[in-house]
C-alpha atoms as a PDB file:
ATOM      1  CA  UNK A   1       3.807 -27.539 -16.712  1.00  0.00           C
ATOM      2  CA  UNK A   2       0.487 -26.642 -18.559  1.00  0.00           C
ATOM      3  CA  UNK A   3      -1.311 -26.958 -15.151  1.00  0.00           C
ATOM      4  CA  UNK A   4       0.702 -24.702 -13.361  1.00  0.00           C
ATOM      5  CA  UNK A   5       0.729 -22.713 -15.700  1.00  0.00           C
ATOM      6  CA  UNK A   6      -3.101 -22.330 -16.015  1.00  0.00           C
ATOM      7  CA  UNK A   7      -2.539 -22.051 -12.050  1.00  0.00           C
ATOM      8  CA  UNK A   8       0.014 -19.139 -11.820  1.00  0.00           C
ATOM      9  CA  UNK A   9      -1.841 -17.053 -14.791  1.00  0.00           C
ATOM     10  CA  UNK A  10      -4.740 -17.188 -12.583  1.00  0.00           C
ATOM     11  CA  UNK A  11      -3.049 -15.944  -9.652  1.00  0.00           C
ATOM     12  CA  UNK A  12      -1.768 -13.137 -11.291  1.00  0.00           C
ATOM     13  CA  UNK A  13      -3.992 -11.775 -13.585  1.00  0.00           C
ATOM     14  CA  UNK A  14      -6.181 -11.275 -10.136  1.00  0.00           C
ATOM     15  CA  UNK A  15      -4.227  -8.919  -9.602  1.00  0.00           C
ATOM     16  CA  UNK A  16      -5.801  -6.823 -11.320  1.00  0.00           C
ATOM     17  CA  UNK A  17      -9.573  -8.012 -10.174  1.00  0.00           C
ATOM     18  CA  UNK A  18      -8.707  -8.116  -6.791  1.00  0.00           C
ATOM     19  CA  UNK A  19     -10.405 -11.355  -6.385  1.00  0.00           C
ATOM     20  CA  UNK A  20      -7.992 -13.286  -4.065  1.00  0.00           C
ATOM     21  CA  UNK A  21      -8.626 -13.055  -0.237  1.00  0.00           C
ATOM     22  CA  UNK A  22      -6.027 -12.438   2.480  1.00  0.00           C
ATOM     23  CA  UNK A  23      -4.585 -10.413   4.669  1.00  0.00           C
ATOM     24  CA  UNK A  24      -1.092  -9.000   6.501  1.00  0.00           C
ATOM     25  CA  UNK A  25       1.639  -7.009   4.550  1.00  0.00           C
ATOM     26  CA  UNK A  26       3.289  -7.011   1.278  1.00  0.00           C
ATOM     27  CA  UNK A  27       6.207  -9.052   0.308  1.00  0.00           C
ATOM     28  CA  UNK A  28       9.165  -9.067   2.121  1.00  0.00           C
ATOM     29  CA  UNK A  29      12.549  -7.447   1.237  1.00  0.00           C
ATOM     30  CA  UNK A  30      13.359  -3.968   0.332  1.00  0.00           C
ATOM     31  CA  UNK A  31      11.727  -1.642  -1.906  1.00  0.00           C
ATOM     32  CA  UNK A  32      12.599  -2.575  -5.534  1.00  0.00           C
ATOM     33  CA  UNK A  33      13.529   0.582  -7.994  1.00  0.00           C
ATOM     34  CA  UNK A  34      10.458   2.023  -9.604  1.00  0.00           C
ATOM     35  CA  UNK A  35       9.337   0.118 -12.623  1.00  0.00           C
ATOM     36  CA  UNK A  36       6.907   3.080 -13.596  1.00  0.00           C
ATOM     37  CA  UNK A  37       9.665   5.242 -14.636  1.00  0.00           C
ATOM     38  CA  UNK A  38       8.883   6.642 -18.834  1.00  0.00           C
ATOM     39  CA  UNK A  39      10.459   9.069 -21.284  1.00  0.00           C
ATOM     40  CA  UNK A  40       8.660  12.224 -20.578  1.00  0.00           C
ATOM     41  CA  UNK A  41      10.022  13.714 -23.469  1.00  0.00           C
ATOM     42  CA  UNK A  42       8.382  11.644 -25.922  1.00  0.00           C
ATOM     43  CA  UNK A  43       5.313  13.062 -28.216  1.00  0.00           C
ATOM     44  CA  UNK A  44       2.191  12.764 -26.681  1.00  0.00           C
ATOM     45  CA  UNK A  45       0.765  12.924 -29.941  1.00  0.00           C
ATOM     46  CA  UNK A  46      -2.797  14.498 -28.340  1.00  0.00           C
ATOM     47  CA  UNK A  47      -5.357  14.107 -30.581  1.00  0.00           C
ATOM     48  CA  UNK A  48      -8.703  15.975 -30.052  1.00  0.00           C
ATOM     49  CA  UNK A  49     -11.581  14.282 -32.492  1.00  0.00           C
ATOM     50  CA  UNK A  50     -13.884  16.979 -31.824  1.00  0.00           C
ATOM     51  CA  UNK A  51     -17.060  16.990 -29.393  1.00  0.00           C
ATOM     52  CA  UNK A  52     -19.517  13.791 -28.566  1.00  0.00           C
ATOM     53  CA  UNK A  53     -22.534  15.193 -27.086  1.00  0.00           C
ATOM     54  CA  UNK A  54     -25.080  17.881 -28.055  1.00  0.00           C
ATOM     55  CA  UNK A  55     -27.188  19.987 -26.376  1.00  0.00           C
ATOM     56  CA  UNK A  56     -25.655  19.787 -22.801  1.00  0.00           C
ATOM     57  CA  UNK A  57     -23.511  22.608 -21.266  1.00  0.00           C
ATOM     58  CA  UNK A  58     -20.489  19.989 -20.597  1.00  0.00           C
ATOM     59  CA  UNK A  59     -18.368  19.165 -23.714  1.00  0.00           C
ATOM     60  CA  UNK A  60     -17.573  15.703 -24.129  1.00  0.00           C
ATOM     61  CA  UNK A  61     -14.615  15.506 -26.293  1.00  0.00           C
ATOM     62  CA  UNK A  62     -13.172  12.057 -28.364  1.00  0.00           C
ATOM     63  CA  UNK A  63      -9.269  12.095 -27.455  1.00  0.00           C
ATOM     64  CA  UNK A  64      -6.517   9.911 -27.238  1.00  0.00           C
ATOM     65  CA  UNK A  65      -2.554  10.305 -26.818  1.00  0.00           C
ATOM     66  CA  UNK A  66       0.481   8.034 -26.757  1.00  0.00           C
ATOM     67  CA  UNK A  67       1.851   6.255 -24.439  1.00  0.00           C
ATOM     68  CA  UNK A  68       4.506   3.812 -24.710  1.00  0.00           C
ATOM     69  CA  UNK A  69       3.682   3.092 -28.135  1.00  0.00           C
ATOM     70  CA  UNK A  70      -0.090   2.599 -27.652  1.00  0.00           C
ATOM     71  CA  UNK A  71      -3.040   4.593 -28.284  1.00  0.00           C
ATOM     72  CA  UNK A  72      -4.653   5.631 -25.183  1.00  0.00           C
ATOM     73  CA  UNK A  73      -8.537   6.617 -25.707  1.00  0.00           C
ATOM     74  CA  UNK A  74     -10.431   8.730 -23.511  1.00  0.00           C
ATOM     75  CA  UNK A  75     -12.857  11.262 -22.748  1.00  0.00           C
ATOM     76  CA  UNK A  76     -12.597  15.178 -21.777  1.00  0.00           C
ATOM     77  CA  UNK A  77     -15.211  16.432 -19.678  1.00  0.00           C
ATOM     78  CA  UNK A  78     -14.613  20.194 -20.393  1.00  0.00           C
ATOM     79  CA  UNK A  79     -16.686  22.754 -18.194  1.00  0.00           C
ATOM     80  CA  UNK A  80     -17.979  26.155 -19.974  1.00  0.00           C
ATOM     81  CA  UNK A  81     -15.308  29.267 -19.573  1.00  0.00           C
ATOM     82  CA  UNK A  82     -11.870  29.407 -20.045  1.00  0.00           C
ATOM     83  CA  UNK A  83     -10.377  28.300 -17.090  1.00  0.00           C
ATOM     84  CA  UNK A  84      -7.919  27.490 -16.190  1.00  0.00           C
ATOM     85  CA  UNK A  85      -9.545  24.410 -14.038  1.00  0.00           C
ATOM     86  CA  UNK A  86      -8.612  21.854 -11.597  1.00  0.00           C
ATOM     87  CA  UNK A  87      -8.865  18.205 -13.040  1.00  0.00           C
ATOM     88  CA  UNK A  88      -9.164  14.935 -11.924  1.00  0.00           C
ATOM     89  CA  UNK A  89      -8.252  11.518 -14.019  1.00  0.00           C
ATOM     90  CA  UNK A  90     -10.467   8.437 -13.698  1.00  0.00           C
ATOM     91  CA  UNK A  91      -9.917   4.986 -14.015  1.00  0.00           C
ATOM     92  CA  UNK A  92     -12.454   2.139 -15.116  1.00  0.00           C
ATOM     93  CA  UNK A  93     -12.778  -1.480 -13.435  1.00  0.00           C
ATOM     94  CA  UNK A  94     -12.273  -4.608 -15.039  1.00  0.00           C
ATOM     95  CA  UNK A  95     -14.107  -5.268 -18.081  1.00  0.00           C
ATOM     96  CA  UNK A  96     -14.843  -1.562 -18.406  1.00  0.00           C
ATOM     97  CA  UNK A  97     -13.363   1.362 -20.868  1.00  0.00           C
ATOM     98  CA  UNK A  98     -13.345   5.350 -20.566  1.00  0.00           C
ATOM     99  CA  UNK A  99     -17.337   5.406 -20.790  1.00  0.00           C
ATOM    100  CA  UNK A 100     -17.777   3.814 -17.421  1.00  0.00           C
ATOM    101  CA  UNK A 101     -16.513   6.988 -15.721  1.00  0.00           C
ATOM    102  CA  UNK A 102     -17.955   9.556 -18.193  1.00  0.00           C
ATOM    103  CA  UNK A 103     -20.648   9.925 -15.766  1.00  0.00           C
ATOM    104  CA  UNK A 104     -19.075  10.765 -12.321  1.00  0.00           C
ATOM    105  CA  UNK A 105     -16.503  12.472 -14.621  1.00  0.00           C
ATOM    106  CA  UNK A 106     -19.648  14.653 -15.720  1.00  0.00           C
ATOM    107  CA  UNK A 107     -20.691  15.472 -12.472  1.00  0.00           C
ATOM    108  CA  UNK A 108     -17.126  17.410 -11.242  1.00  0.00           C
ATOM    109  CA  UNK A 109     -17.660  19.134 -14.327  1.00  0.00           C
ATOM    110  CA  UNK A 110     -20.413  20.447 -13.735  1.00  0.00           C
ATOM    111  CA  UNK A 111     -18.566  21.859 -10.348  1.00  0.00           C
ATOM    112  CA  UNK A 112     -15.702  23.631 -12.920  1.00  0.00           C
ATOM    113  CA  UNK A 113     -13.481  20.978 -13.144  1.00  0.00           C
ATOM    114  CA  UNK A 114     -11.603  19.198 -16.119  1.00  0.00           C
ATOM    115  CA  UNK A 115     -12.310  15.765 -16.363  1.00  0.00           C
ATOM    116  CA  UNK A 116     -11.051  12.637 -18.074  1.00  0.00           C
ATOM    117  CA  UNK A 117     -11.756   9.348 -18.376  1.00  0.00           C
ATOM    118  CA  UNK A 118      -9.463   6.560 -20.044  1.00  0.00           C
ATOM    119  CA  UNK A 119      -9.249   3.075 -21.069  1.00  0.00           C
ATOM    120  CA  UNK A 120      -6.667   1.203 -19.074  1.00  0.00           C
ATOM    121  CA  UNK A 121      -4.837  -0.567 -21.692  1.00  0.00           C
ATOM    122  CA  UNK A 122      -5.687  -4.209 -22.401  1.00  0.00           C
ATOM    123  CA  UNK A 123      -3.919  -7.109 -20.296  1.00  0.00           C
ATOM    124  CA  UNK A 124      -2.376  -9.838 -22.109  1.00  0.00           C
ATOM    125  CA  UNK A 125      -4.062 -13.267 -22.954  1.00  0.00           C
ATOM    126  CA  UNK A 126      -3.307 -16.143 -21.025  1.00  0.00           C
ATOM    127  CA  UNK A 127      -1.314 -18.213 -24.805  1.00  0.00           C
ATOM    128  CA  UNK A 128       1.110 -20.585 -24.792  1.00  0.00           C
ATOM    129  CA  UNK A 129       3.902 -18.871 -22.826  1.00  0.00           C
ATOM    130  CA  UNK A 130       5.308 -20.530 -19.254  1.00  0.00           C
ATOM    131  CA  UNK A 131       4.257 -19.931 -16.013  1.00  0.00           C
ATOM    132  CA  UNK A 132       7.413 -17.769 -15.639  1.00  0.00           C
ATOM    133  CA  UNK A 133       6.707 -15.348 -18.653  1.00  0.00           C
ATOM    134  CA  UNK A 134       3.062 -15.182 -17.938  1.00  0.00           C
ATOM    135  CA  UNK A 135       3.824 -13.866 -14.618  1.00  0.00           C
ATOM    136  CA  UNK A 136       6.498 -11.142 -16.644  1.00  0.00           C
ATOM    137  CA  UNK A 137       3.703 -10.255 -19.043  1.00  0.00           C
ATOM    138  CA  UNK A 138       0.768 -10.137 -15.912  1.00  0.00           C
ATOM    139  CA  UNK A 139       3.969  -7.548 -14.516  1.00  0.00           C
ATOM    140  CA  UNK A 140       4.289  -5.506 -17.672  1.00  0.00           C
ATOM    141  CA  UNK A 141       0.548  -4.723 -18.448  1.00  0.00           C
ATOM    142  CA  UNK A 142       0.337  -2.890 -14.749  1.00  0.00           C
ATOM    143  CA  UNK A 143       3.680  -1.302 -15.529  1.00  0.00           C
ATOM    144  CA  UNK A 144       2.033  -0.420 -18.985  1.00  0.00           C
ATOM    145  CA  UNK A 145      -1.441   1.034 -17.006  1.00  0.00           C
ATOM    146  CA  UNK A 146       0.620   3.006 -14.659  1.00  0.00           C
ATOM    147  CA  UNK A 147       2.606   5.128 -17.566  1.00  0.00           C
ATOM    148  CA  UNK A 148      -0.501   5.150 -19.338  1.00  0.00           C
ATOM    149  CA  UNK A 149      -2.094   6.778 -16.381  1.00  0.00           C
ATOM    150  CA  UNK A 150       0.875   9.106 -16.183  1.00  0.00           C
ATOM    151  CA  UNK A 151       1.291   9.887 -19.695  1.00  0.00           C
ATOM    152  CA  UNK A 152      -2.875  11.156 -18.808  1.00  0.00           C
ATOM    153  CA  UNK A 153      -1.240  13.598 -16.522  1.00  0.00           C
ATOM    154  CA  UNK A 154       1.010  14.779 -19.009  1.00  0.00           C
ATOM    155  CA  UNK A 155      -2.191  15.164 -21.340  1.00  0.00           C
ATOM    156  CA  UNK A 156      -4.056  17.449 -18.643  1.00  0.00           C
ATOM    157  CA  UNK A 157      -1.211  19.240 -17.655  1.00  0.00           C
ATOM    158  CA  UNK A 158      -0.108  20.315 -21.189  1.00  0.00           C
ATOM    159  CA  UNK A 159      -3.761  21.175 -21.742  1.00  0.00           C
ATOM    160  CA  UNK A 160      -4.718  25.529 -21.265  1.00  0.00           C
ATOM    161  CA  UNK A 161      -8.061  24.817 -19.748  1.00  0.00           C
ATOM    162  CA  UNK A 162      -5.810  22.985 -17.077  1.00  0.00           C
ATOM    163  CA  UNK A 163      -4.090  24.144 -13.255  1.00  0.00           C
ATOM    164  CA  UNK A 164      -1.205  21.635 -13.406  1.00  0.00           C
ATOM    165  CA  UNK A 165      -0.736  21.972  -9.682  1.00  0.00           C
ATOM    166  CA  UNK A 166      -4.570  20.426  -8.999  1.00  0.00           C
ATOM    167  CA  UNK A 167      -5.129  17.185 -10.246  1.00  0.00           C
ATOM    168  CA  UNK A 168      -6.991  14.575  -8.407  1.00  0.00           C
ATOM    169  CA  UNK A 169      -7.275  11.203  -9.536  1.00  0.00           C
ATOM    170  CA  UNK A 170     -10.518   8.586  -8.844  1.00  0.00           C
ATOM    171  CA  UNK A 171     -10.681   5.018  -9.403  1.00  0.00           C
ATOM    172  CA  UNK A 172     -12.890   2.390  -9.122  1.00  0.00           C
ATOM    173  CA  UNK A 173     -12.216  -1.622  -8.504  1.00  0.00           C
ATOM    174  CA  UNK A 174      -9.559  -2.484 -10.527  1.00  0.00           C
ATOM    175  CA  UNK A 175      -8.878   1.496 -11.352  1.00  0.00           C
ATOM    176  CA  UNK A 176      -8.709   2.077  -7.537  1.00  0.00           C
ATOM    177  CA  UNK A 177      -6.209  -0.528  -7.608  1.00  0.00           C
ATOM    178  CA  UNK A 178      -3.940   1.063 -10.140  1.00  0.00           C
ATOM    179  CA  UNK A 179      -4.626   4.227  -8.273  1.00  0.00           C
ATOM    180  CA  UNK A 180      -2.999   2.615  -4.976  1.00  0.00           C
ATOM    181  CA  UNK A 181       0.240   2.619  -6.695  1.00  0.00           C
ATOM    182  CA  UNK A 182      -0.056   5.870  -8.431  1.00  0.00           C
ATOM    183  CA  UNK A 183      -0.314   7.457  -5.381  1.00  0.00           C
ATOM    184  CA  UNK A 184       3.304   5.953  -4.442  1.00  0.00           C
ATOM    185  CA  UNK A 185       4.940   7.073  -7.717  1.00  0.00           C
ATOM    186  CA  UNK A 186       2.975  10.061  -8.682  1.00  0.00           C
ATOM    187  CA  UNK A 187       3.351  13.172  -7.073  1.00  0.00           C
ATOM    188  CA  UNK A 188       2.128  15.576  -9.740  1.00  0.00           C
ATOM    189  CA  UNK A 189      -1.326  13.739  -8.586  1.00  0.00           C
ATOM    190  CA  UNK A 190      -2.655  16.163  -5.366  1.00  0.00           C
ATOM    191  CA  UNK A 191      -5.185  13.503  -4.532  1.00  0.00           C
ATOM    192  CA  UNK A 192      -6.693   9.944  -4.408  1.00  0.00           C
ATOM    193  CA  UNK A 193     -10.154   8.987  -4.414  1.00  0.00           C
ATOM    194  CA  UNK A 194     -10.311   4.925  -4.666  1.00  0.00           C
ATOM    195  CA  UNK A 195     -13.775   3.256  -4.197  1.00  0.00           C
ATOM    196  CA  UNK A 196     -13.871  -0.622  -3.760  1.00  0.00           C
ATOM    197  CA  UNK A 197     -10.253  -1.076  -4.157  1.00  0.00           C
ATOM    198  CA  UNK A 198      -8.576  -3.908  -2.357  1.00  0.00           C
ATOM    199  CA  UNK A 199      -5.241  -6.026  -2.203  1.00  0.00           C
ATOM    200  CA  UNK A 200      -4.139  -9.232  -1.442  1.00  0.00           C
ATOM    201  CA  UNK A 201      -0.576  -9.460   0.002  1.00  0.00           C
ATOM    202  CA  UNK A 202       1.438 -11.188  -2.785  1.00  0.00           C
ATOM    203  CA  UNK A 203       2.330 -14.084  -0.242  1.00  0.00           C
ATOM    204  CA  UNK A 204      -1.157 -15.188  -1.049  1.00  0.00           C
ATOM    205  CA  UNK A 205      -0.147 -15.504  -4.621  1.00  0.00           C
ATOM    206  CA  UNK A 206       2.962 -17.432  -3.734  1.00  0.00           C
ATOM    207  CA  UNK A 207       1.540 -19.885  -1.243  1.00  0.00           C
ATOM    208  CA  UNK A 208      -1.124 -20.916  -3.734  1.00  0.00           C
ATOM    209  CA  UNK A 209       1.513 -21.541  -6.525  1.00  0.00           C
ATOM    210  CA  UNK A 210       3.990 -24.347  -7.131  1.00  0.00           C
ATOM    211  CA  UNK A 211       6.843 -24.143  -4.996  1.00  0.00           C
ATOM    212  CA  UNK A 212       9.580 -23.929  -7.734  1.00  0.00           C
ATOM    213  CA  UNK A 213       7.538 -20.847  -8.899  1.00  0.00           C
ATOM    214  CA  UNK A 214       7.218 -19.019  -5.696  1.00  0.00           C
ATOM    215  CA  UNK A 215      10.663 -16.991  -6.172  1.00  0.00           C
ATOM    216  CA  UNK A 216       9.242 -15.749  -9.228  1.00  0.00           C
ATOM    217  CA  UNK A 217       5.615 -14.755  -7.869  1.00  0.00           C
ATOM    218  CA  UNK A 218       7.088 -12.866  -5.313  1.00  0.00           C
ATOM    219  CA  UNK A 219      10.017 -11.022  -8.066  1.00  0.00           C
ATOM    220  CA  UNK A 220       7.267  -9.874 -10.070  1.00  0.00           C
ATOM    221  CA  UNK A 221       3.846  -9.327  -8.464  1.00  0.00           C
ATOM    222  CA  UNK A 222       6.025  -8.004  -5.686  1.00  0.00           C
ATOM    223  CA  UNK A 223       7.328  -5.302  -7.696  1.00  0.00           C
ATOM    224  CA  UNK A 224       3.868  -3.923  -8.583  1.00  0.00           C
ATOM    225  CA  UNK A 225       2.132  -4.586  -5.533  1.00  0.00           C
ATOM    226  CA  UNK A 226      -0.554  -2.158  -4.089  1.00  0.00           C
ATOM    227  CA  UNK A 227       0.374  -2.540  -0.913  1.00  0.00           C
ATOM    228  CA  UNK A 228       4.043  -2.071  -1.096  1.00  0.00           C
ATOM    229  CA  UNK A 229       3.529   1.127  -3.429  1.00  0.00           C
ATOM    230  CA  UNK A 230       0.559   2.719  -1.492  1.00  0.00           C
ATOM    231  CA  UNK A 231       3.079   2.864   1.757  1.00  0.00           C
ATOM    232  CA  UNK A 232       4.711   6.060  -0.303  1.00  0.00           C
ATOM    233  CA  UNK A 233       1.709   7.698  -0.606  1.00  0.00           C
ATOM    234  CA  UNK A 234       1.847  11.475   1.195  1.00  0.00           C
ATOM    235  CA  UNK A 235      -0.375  11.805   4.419  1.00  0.00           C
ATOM    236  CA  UNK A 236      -3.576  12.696   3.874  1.00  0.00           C
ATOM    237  CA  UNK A 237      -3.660  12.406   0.436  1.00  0.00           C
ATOM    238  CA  UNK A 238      -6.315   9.147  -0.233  1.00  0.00           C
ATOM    239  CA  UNK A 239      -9.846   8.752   1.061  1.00  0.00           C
ATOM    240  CA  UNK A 240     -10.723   5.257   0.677  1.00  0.00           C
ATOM    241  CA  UNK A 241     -14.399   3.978  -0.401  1.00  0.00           C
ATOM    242  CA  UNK A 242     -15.607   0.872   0.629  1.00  0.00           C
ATOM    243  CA  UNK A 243     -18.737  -1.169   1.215  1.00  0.00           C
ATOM    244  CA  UNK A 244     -19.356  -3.692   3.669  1.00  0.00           C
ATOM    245  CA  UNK A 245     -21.339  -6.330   1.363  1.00  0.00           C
ATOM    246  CA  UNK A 246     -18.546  -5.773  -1.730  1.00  0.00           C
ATOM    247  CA  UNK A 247     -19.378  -9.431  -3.168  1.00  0.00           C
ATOM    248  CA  UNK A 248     -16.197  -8.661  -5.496  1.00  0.00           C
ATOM    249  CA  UNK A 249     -13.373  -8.015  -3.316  1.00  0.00           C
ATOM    250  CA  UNK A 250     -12.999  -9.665  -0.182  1.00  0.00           C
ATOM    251  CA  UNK A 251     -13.044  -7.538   3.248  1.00  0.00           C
ATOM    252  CA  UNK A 252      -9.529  -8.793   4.105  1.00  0.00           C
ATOM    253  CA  UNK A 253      -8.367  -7.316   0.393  1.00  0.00           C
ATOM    254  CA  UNK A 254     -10.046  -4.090   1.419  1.00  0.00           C
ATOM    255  CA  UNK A 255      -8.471  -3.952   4.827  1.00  0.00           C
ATOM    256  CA  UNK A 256      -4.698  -5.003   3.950  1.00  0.00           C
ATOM    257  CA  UNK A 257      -4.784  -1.839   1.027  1.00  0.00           C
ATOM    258  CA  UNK A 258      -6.108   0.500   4.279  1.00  0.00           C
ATOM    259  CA  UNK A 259      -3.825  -1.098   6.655  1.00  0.00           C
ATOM    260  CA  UNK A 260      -0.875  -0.567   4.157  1.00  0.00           C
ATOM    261  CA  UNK A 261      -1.558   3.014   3.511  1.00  0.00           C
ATOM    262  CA  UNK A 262      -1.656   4.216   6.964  1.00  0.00           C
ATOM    263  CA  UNK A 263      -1.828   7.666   7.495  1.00  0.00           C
ATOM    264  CA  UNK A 264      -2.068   8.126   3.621  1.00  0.00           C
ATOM    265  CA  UNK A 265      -5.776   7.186   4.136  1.00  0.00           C
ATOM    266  CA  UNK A 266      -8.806   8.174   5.066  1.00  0.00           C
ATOM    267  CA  UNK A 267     -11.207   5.124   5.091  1.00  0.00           C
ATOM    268  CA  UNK A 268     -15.108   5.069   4.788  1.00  0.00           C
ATOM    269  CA  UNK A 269     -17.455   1.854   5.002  1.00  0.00           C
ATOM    270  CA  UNK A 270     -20.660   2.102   3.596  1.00  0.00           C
ATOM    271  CA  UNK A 271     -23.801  -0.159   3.790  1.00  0.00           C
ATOM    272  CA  UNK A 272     -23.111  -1.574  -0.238  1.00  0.00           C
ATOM    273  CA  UNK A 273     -21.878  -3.778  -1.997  1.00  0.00           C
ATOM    274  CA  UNK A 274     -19.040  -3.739  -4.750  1.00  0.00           C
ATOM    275  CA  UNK A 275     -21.084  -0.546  -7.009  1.00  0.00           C
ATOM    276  CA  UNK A 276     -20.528   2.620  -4.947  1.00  0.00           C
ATOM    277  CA  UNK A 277     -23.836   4.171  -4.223  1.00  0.00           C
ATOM    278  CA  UNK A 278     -25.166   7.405  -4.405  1.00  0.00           C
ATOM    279  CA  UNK A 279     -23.902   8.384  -0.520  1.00  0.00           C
ATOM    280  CA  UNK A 280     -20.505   6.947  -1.610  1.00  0.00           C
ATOM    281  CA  UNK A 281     -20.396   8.868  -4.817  1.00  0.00           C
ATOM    282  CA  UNK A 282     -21.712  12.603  -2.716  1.00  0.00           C
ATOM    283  CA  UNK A 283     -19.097  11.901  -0.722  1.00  0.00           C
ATOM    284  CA  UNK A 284     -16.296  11.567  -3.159  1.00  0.00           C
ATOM    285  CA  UNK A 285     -17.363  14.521  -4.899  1.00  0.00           C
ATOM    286  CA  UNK A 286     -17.294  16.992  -1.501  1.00  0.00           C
ATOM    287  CA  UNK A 287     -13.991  15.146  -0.647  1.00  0.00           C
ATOM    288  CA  UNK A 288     -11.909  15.659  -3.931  1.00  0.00           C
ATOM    289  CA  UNK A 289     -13.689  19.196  -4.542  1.00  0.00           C
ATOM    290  CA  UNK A 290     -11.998  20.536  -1.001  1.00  0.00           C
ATOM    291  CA  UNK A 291      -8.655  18.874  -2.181  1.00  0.00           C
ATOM    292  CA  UNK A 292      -8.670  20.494  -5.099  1.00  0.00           C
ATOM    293  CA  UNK A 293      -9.966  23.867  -3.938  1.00  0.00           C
ATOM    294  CA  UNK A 294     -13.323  23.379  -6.493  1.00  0.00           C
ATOM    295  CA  UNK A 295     -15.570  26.375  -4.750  1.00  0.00           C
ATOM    296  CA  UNK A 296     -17.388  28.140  -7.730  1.00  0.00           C
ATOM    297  CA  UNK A 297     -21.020  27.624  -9.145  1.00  0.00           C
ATOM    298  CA  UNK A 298     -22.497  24.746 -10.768  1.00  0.00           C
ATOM    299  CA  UNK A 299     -22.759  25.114 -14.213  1.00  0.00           C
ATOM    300  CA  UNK A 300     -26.075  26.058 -14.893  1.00  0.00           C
ATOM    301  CA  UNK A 301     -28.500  23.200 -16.523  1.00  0.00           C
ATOM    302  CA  UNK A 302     -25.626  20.339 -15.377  1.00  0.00           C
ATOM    303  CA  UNK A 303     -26.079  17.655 -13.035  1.00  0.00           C
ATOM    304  CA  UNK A 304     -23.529  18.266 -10.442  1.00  0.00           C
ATOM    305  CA  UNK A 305     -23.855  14.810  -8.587  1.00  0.00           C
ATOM    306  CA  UNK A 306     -26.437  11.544  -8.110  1.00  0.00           C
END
């Protein structure tokens, strides 16, 4: 049992990297009910620490909320003015926190925008659990990123500086992954940008696991899957980022998350690897400033893009 369990955890905490090849559609069956559902009525508990930054015309601000129990730190890119302003969430990739963003975050800013950055919160430890409650916990911590993400909206929307009908969400690896499924659960979101995001179908998972286990792959990776989630998104609604050398997520992972989103999607290849370059990054910022309806000045003496 200890070997396939060292097997399965593998499997599925690539989920969240996105580091397992393949191709074709999700998992069989029927839609399962939402797991992302949360009590919207609980405190948020917002917490404002005060400003980071100095001498710079965007704020930087040290906040967190709650979300299911947790803490959820971030950071709140506010421009000058009072607003109200369109905003846009971001998510990190693996291995990364709410200062990966702060940058891009920075830049729509700096076009009169609201933006914040969080840390997704942390996935479990592979410990002495079986295969079968590994795979429950590897279920659990997307379920927990996805309310986290949507307790964020909550945050922004509750916020005066804020338009709660134009929010716009970017993501990057991992975060682009998470943002896949958002876009199938969230409507309060107006908008998707997700750069280097791909997904495996979960048969992938299940062929590479121990046969008595495959039921169980398939019953929980399938009910977070990318692929089956990002097939609710609304037409028109996600450009997707992508580079042609991404030495992180395999092309066939890129393709099945286009292929599954269909007319969702806009798609864009461009001549990088897994880091989006500066083209990639111009064009996100054009892209999810005419979603939004972002049209006034830059801010004066803030970088408004690479």
């Amino acid at each position: 049992m200890r070997s396939a369990l060292l097997t399965v955890s593998a499997l599925a905490l690539a989920v969240l990297a996105g580091g397992c090849s393949g191709s074709g559609g999700s998992a069989p069956g029927a839609d399962p009910p939402s797991p992302f559902a949360y009590d919207a009525t609980a405190p948020l508990r917002y917490l404002d620490r005060g400003v980071v930054n100095h001498d710079f015309p965007i704020e930087i601000h040290d906040v967190s909320f709650s979300s299911g129990g947790r803490r959820i730190d971030g950071l709140l890119a506010v421009p000058p003015g009072k607003g109200p302003f369109p905003a846009v969430l971001y998510l990190h990739g693996s291995g990364g926190d709410r200062a990966q963003m702060i940058v891009p975050a920075s830049w729509m800013a700096a076009r009169g925008v609201v933006a914040l950055t969080i840390t997704m919160p942390e996935t479990p430890s592979v410990g002495g659990e079986s295969a079968r409650q590994q795979l429950t916990a590897d279920r659990q911590a997307v379920v927990t990123t996805i309310v986290a993400a949507r307790r964020a909206v909550d945050a922004l929307r509750a916020l005066d500086e804020v338009k709660p009908d134009r929010i716009g969400f970017v993501g990057f690896s991992a975060g682009a992954r998470m943002g896949a499924i958002l876009s199938g659960v969230e409507p309060r979101i107006r908008a998707f940008d997700l750069l280097s995001g791909g997904s495996p179908p979960v048969q992938e998972y299940a062929r590479q696991a121990p046969a008595e286990l495959r039921p169980a792959v398939l019953r929980e990776l399938g009910a977070v899957d990318p692929l089956r989630w990002v097939a609710h998104a609304r037409r028109g609604t996600i450009l997707l980022q992508d580079g042609r050398h991404d030495e992180v997520v395999p092309r066939a992972s890129l393709q099945a998350l286009a292929t599954a989103a269909g007319r969702a999607a806009e798609v864009r290849w461009y001549d990088q690897g897994h880091s989006p370059e500066s083209t990639a990054w111009l064009d996100q910022l054009r892209w999810l400033s005419g979603k939004l309806g972002v049209d006034g000045p830059v801010v004066e003496g803030a970088r408004s893009g690479p």
